[in-house]
Protein backbone atom coordinates (compact mmCIF):
# COMPACT_ATOMS: atom_id res chain seq x y z
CA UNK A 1 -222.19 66.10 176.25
CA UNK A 2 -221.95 62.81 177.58
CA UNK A 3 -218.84 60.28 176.86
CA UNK A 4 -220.00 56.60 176.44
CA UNK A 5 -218.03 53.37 176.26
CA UNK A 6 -219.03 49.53 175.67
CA UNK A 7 -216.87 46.62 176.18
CA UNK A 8 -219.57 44.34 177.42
CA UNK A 9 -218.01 41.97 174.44
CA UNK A 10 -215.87 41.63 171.53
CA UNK A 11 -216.33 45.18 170.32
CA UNK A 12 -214.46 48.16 171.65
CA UNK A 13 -216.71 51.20 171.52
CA UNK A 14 -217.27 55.06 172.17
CA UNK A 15 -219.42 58.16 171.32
CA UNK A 16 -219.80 61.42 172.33
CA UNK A 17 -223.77 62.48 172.35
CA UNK A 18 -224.68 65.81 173.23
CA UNK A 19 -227.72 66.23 175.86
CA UNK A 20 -229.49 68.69 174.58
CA UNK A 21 -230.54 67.32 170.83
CA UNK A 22 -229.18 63.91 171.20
CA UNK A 23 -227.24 64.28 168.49
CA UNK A 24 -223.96 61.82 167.98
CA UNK A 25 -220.63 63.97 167.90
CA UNK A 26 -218.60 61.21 167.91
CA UNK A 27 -218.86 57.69 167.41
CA UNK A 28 -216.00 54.69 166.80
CA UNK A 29 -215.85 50.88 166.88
CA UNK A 30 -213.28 48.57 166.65
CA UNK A 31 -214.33 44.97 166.05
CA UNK A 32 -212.81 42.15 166.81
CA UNK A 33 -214.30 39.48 164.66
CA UNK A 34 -211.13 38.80 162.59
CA UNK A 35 -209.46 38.11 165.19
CA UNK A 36 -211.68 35.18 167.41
CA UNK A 37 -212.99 33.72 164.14
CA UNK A 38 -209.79 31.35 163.80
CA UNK A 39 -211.37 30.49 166.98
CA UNK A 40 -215.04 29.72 166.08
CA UNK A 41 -216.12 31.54 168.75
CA UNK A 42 -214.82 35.21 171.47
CA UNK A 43 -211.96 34.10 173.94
CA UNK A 44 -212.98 36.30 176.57
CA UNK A 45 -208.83 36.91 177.79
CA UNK A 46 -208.27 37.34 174.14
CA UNK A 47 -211.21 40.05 173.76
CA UNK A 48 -209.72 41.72 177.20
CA UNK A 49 -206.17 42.30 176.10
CA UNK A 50 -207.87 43.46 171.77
CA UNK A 51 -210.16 46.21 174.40
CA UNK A 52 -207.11 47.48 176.51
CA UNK A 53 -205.26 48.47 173.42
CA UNK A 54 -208.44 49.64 171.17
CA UNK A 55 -210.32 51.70 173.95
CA UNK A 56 -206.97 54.45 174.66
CA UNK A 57 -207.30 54.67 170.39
CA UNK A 58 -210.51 55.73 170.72
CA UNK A 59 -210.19 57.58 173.42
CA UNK A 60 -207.34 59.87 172.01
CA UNK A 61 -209.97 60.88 169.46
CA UNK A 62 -212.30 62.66 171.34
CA UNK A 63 -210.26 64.42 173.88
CA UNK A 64 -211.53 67.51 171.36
CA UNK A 65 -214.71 67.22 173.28
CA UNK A 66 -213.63 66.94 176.80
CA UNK A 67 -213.95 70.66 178.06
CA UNK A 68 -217.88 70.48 177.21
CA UNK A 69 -218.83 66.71 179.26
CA UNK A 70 -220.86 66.43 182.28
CA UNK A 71 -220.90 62.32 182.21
CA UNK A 72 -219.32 59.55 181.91
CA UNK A 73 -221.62 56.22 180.82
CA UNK A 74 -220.20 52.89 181.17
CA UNK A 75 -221.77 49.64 180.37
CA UNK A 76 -220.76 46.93 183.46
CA UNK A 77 -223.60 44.78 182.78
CA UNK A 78 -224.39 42.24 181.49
CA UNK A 79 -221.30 40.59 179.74
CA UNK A 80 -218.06 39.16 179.97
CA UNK A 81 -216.36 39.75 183.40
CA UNK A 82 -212.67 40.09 182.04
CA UNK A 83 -213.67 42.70 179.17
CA UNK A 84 -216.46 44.79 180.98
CA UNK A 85 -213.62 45.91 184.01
CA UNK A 86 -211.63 47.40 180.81
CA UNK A 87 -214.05 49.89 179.98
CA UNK A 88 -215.53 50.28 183.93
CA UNK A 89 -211.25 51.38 184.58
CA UNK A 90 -211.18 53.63 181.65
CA UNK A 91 -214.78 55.18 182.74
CA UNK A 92 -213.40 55.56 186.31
CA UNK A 93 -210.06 56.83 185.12
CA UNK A 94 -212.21 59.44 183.34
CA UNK A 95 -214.67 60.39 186.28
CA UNK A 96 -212.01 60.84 188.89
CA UNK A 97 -209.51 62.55 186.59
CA UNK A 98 -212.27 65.24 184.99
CA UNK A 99 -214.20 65.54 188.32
CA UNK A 100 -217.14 63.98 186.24
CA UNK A 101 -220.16 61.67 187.78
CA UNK A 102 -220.43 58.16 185.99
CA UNK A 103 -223.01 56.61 184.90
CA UNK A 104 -223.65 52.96 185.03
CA UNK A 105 -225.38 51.28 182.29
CA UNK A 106 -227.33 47.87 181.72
CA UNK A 107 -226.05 47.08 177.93
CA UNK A 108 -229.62 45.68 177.61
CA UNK A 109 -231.48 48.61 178.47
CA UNK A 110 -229.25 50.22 175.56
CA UNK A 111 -230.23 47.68 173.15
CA UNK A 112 -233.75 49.17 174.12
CA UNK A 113 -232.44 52.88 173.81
CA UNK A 114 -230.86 52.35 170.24
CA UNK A 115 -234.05 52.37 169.36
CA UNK A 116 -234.35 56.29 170.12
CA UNK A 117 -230.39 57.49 168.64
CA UNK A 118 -230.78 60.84 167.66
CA UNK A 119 -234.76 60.63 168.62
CA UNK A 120 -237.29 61.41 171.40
CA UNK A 121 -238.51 58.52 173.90
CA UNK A 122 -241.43 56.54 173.12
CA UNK A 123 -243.18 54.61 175.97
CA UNK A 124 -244.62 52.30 176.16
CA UNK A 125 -243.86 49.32 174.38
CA UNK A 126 -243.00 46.36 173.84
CA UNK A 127 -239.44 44.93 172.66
CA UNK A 128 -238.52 41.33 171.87
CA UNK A 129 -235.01 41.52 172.20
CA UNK A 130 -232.92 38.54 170.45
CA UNK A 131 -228.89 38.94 170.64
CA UNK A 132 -225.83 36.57 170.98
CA UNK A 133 -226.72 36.12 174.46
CA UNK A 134 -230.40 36.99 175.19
CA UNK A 135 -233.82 36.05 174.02
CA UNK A 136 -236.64 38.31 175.49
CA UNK A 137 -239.85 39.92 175.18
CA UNK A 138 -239.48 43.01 177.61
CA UNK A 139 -242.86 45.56 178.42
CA UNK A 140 -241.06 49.05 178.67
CA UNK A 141 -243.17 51.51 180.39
CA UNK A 142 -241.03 54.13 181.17
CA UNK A 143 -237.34 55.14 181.99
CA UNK A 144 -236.45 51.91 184.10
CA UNK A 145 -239.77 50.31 184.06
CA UNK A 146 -239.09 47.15 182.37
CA UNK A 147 -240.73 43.63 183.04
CA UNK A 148 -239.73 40.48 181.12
CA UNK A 149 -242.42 38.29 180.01
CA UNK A 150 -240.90 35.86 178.47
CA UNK A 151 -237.45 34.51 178.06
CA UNK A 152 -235.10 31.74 176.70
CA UNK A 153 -235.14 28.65 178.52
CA UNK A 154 -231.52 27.64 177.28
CA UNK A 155 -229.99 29.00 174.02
CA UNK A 156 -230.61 32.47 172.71
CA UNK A 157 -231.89 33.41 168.92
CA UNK A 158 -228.65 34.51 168.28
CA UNK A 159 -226.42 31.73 169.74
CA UNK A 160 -228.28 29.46 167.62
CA UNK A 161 -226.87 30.84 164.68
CA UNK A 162 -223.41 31.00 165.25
CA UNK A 163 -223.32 27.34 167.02
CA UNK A 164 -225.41 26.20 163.36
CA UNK A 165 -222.74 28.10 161.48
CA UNK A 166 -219.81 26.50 163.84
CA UNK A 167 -221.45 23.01 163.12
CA UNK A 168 -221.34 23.48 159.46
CA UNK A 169 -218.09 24.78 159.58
CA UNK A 170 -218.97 28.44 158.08
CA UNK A 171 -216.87 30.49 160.78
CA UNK A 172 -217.41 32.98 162.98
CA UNK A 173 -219.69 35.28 163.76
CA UNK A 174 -222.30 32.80 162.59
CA UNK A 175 -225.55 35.08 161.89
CA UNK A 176 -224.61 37.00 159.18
CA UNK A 177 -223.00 33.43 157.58
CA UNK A 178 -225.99 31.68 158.42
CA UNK A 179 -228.89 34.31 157.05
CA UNK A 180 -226.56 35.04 154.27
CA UNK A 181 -226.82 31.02 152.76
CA UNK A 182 -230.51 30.70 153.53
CA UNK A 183 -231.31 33.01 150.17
CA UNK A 184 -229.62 30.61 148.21
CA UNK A 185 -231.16 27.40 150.16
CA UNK A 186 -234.54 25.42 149.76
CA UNK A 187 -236.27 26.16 153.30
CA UNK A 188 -238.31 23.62 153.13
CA UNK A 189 -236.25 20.36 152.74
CA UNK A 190 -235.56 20.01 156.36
CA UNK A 191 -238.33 19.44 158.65
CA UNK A 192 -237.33 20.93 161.77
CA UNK A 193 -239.82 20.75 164.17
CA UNK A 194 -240.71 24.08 165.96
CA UNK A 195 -239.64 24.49 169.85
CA UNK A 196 -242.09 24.45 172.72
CA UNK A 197 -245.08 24.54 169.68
CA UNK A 198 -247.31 22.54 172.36
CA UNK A 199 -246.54 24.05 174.87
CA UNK A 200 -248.77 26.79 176.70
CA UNK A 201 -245.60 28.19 178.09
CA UNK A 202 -244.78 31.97 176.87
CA UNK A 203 -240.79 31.08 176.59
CA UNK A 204 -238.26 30.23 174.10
CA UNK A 205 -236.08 27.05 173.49
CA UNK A 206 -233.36 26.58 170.99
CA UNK A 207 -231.15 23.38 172.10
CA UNK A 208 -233.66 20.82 170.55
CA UNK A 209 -233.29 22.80 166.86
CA UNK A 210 -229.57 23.08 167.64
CA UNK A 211 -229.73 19.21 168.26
CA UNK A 212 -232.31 18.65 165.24
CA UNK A 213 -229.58 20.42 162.85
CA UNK A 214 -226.47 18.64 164.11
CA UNK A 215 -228.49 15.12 163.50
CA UNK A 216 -229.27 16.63 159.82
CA UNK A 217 -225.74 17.05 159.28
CA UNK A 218 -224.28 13.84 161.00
CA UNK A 219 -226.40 11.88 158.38
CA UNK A 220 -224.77 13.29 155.52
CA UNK A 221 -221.83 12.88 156.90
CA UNK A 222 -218.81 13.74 154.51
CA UNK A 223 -220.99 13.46 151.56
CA UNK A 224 -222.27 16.98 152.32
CA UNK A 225 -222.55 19.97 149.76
CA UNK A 226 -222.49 23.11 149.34
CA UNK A 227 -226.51 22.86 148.59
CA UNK A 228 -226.86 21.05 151.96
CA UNK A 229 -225.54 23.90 153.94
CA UNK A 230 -227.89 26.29 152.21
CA UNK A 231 -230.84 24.27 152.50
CA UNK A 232 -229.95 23.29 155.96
CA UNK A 233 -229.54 27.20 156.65
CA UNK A 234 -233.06 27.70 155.45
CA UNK A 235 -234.38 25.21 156.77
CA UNK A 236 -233.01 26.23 160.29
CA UNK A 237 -233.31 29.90 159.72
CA UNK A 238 -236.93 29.24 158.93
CA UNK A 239 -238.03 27.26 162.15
CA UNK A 240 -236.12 29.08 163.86
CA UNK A 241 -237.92 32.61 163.29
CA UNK A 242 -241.18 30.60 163.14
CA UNK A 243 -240.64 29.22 166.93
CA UNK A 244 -240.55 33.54 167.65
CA UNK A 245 -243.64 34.29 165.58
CA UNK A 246 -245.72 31.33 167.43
CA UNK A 247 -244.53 32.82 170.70
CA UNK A 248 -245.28 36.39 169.63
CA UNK A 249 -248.36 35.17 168.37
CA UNK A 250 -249.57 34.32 171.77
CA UNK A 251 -248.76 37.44 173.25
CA UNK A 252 -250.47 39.68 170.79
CA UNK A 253 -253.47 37.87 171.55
CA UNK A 254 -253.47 38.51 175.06
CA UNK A 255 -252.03 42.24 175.27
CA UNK A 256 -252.15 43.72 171.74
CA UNK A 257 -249.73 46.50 172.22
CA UNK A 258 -249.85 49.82 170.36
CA UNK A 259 -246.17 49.71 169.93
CA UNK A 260 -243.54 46.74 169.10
CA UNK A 261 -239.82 46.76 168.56
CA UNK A 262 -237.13 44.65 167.65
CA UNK A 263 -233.59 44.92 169.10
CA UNK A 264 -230.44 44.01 170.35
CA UNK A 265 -227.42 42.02 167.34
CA UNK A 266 -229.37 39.51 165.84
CA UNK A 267 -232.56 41.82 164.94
CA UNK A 268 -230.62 42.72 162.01
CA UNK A 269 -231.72 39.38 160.52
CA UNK A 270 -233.98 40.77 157.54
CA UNK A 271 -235.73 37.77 157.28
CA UNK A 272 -237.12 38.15 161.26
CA UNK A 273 -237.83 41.62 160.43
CA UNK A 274 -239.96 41.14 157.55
CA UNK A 275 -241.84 37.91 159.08
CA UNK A 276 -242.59 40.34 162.83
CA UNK A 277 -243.74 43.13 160.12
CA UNK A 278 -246.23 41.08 158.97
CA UNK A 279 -247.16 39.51 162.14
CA UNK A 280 -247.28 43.72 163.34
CA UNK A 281 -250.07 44.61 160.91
CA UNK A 282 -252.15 41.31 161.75
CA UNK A 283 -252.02 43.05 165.18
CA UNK A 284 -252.20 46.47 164.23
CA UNK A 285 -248.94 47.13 165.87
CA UNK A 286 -246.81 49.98 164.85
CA UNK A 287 -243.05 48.56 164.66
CA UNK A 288 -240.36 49.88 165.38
CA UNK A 289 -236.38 48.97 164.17
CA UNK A 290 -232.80 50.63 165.47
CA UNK A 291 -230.80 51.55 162.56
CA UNK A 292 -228.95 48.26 161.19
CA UNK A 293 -225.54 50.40 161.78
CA UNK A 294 -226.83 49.90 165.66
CA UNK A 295 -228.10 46.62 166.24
CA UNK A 296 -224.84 45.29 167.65
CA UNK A 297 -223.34 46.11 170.89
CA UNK A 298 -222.03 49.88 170.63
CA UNK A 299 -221.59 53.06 172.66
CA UNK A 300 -224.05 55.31 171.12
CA UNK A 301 -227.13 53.21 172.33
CA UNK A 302 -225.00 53.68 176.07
CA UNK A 303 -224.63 57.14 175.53
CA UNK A 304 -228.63 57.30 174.57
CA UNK A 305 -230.21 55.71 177.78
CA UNK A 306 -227.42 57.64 179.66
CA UNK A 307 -229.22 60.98 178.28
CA UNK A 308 -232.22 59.85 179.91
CA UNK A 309 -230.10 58.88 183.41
CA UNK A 310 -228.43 61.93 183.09
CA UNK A 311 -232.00 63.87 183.29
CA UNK A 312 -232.77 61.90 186.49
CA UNK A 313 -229.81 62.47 188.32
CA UNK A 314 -229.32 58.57 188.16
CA UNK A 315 -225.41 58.54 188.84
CA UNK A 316 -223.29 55.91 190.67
CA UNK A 317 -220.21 55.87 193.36
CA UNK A 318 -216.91 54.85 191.14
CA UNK A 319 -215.84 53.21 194.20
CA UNK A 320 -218.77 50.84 193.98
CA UNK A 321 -219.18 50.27 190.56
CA UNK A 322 -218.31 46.97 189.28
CA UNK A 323 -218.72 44.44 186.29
CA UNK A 324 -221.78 42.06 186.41
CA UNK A 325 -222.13 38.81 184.27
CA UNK A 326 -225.81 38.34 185.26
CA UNK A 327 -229.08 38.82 182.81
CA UNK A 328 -231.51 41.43 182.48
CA UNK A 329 -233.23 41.44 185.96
């Protein structure tokens, strides 16, 4: 079996997956959305000190499982700094103390593997990945062979959301808030212009619809209603997906893959995944979804792609290992 944690964020994660079925033995998370929402937003010292006292929890849990690992997986990139050393120590700890190699882990390239929990690979494909942090369209042709097309230019799918549901004073996290008040809202009384819609440029952009939403609600000023926020919601929500559809639109053209996939926290947005299902079967594109249960950051998608790393002998030096804030390279 192999022993995965995530920290990469504001969730404290681990599983236990056993190599030979993939099957999950053990899985946990402890969130920590109560506790940053007073805060509109994850306080990255805040989220360090929540993972050093959730992770040994966890951890105490599967010690049942211990005598029959042969890895340890680790996410230390990408993420925050101050919360990905907390589960890189733990992971170390582990290694050294069970005599154990470790296995280093992209939390990306799990957002890509969550899409095979419990299942057999399927390359290639093609993933647009949209979380709190990242807006892509990634070609996956194999284990490690991954080439970004197309990416954000500022904010990410995701981000949008929460900073909308910040500005509109709905809390924290935002994209649940946010897709949850569009069905109740009129999507078409705001007319957001779409991002980039000119532009021959295969990339995303979400600061001008930000910017566009935060003029819509200056205007009403304290007048504002409950109504507003749902129509501005829809409204938002709307463009929004449409500015990823116009984009995907000009990539199906061009490549037409066989396969498609959403992943990664904010592909649990039902709306996005019915509007790329239709877009799918324009394109006769088979598409494929992760399990809402793993669409957010968590340690079975880890302990997936680690299966895979595992297979290939891909292990790292614990002396070397180290968090990494950067992007999907």
């Amino acid at each position: 079996m192999i022993l995965s944690i995530e920290s990469s964020c504001d969730d404290s994660s681990i599983a236990v997956t056993r190599i030979a079925d993939k099957e999950v033995c053990f899985h946990k998370k402890i969130s920590q959305e109560l506790e940053h929402s007073k805060y509109g937003g994850v306080v990255p010292e805040l989220a360090a000190r929540l993972h050093a006292q959730a992770l040994p929890k966890i951890l105490e849990e599967t010690k049942e499982y211990f005598p029959d690992l042969k890895a340890i997986a680790v996410t230390n990139e990408p993420g925050l700094s101050v919360t990905l050393v907390e589960g890189i120590t733990m992971a170390k700890a582990l290694s050294i103390s069970l005599d154990l190699p470790l296995i280093a882990v992209n939390h990306l390239y799990g957002h890509i593997y969550s899409l095979f929990i419990e299942k057999e690979t399927l390359f290639p494909q093609t993933v647009l990945l949209v979380s709190g942090g990242h807006t892509m369209i990634i070609e996956v042709r194999g284990f490690d062979q991954f080439e970004v097309v197309a990416r954000s230019m500022d904010d990410s799918f995701g981000e949008s959301f929460d900073k909308v549901a910040k500005m509109l004073g709905l809390g924290y996290p935002g994209g649940p808030i946010v897709e949850k008040l569009a069905q109740e809202g009129d999507e078409n009384r705001f007319d957001f212009t779409v991002p980039l819609y000119n532009s021959p440029k295969l990339a995303f952009s979400y600061s001008g619809l930000k910017n566009q939403v935060r003029l819509a609600i200056a205007d009403l000023g304290e007048s504002i209603t409950k109504q507003d926020r749902r129509d501005i919601c829809a409204s938002f929500q709307r463009v929004a997906c449409e500015h990823l559809l116009h984009k995907l639109k000009k990539y199906f053209q061009s490549n037409r893959p066989a396969h498609f996939a959403i992943v990664g926290g904010a592909s649990a947005n039902l709306y996005l995944r019915q509007k790329v299902e239709e877009l799918c079967k324009k394109y006769g594109a088979q598409l494929h979804l992760s399990d809402l249960a793993y669409c957010s950051d968590n340690a079975v998608m880890i302990g997936r792609y680690a299966i895979d790393a595992y297979t290939q002998k891909k292990f790292c030096d614990y002396r070397k290992i180290t968090s990494d804030p950067k992007v999907f390279r």
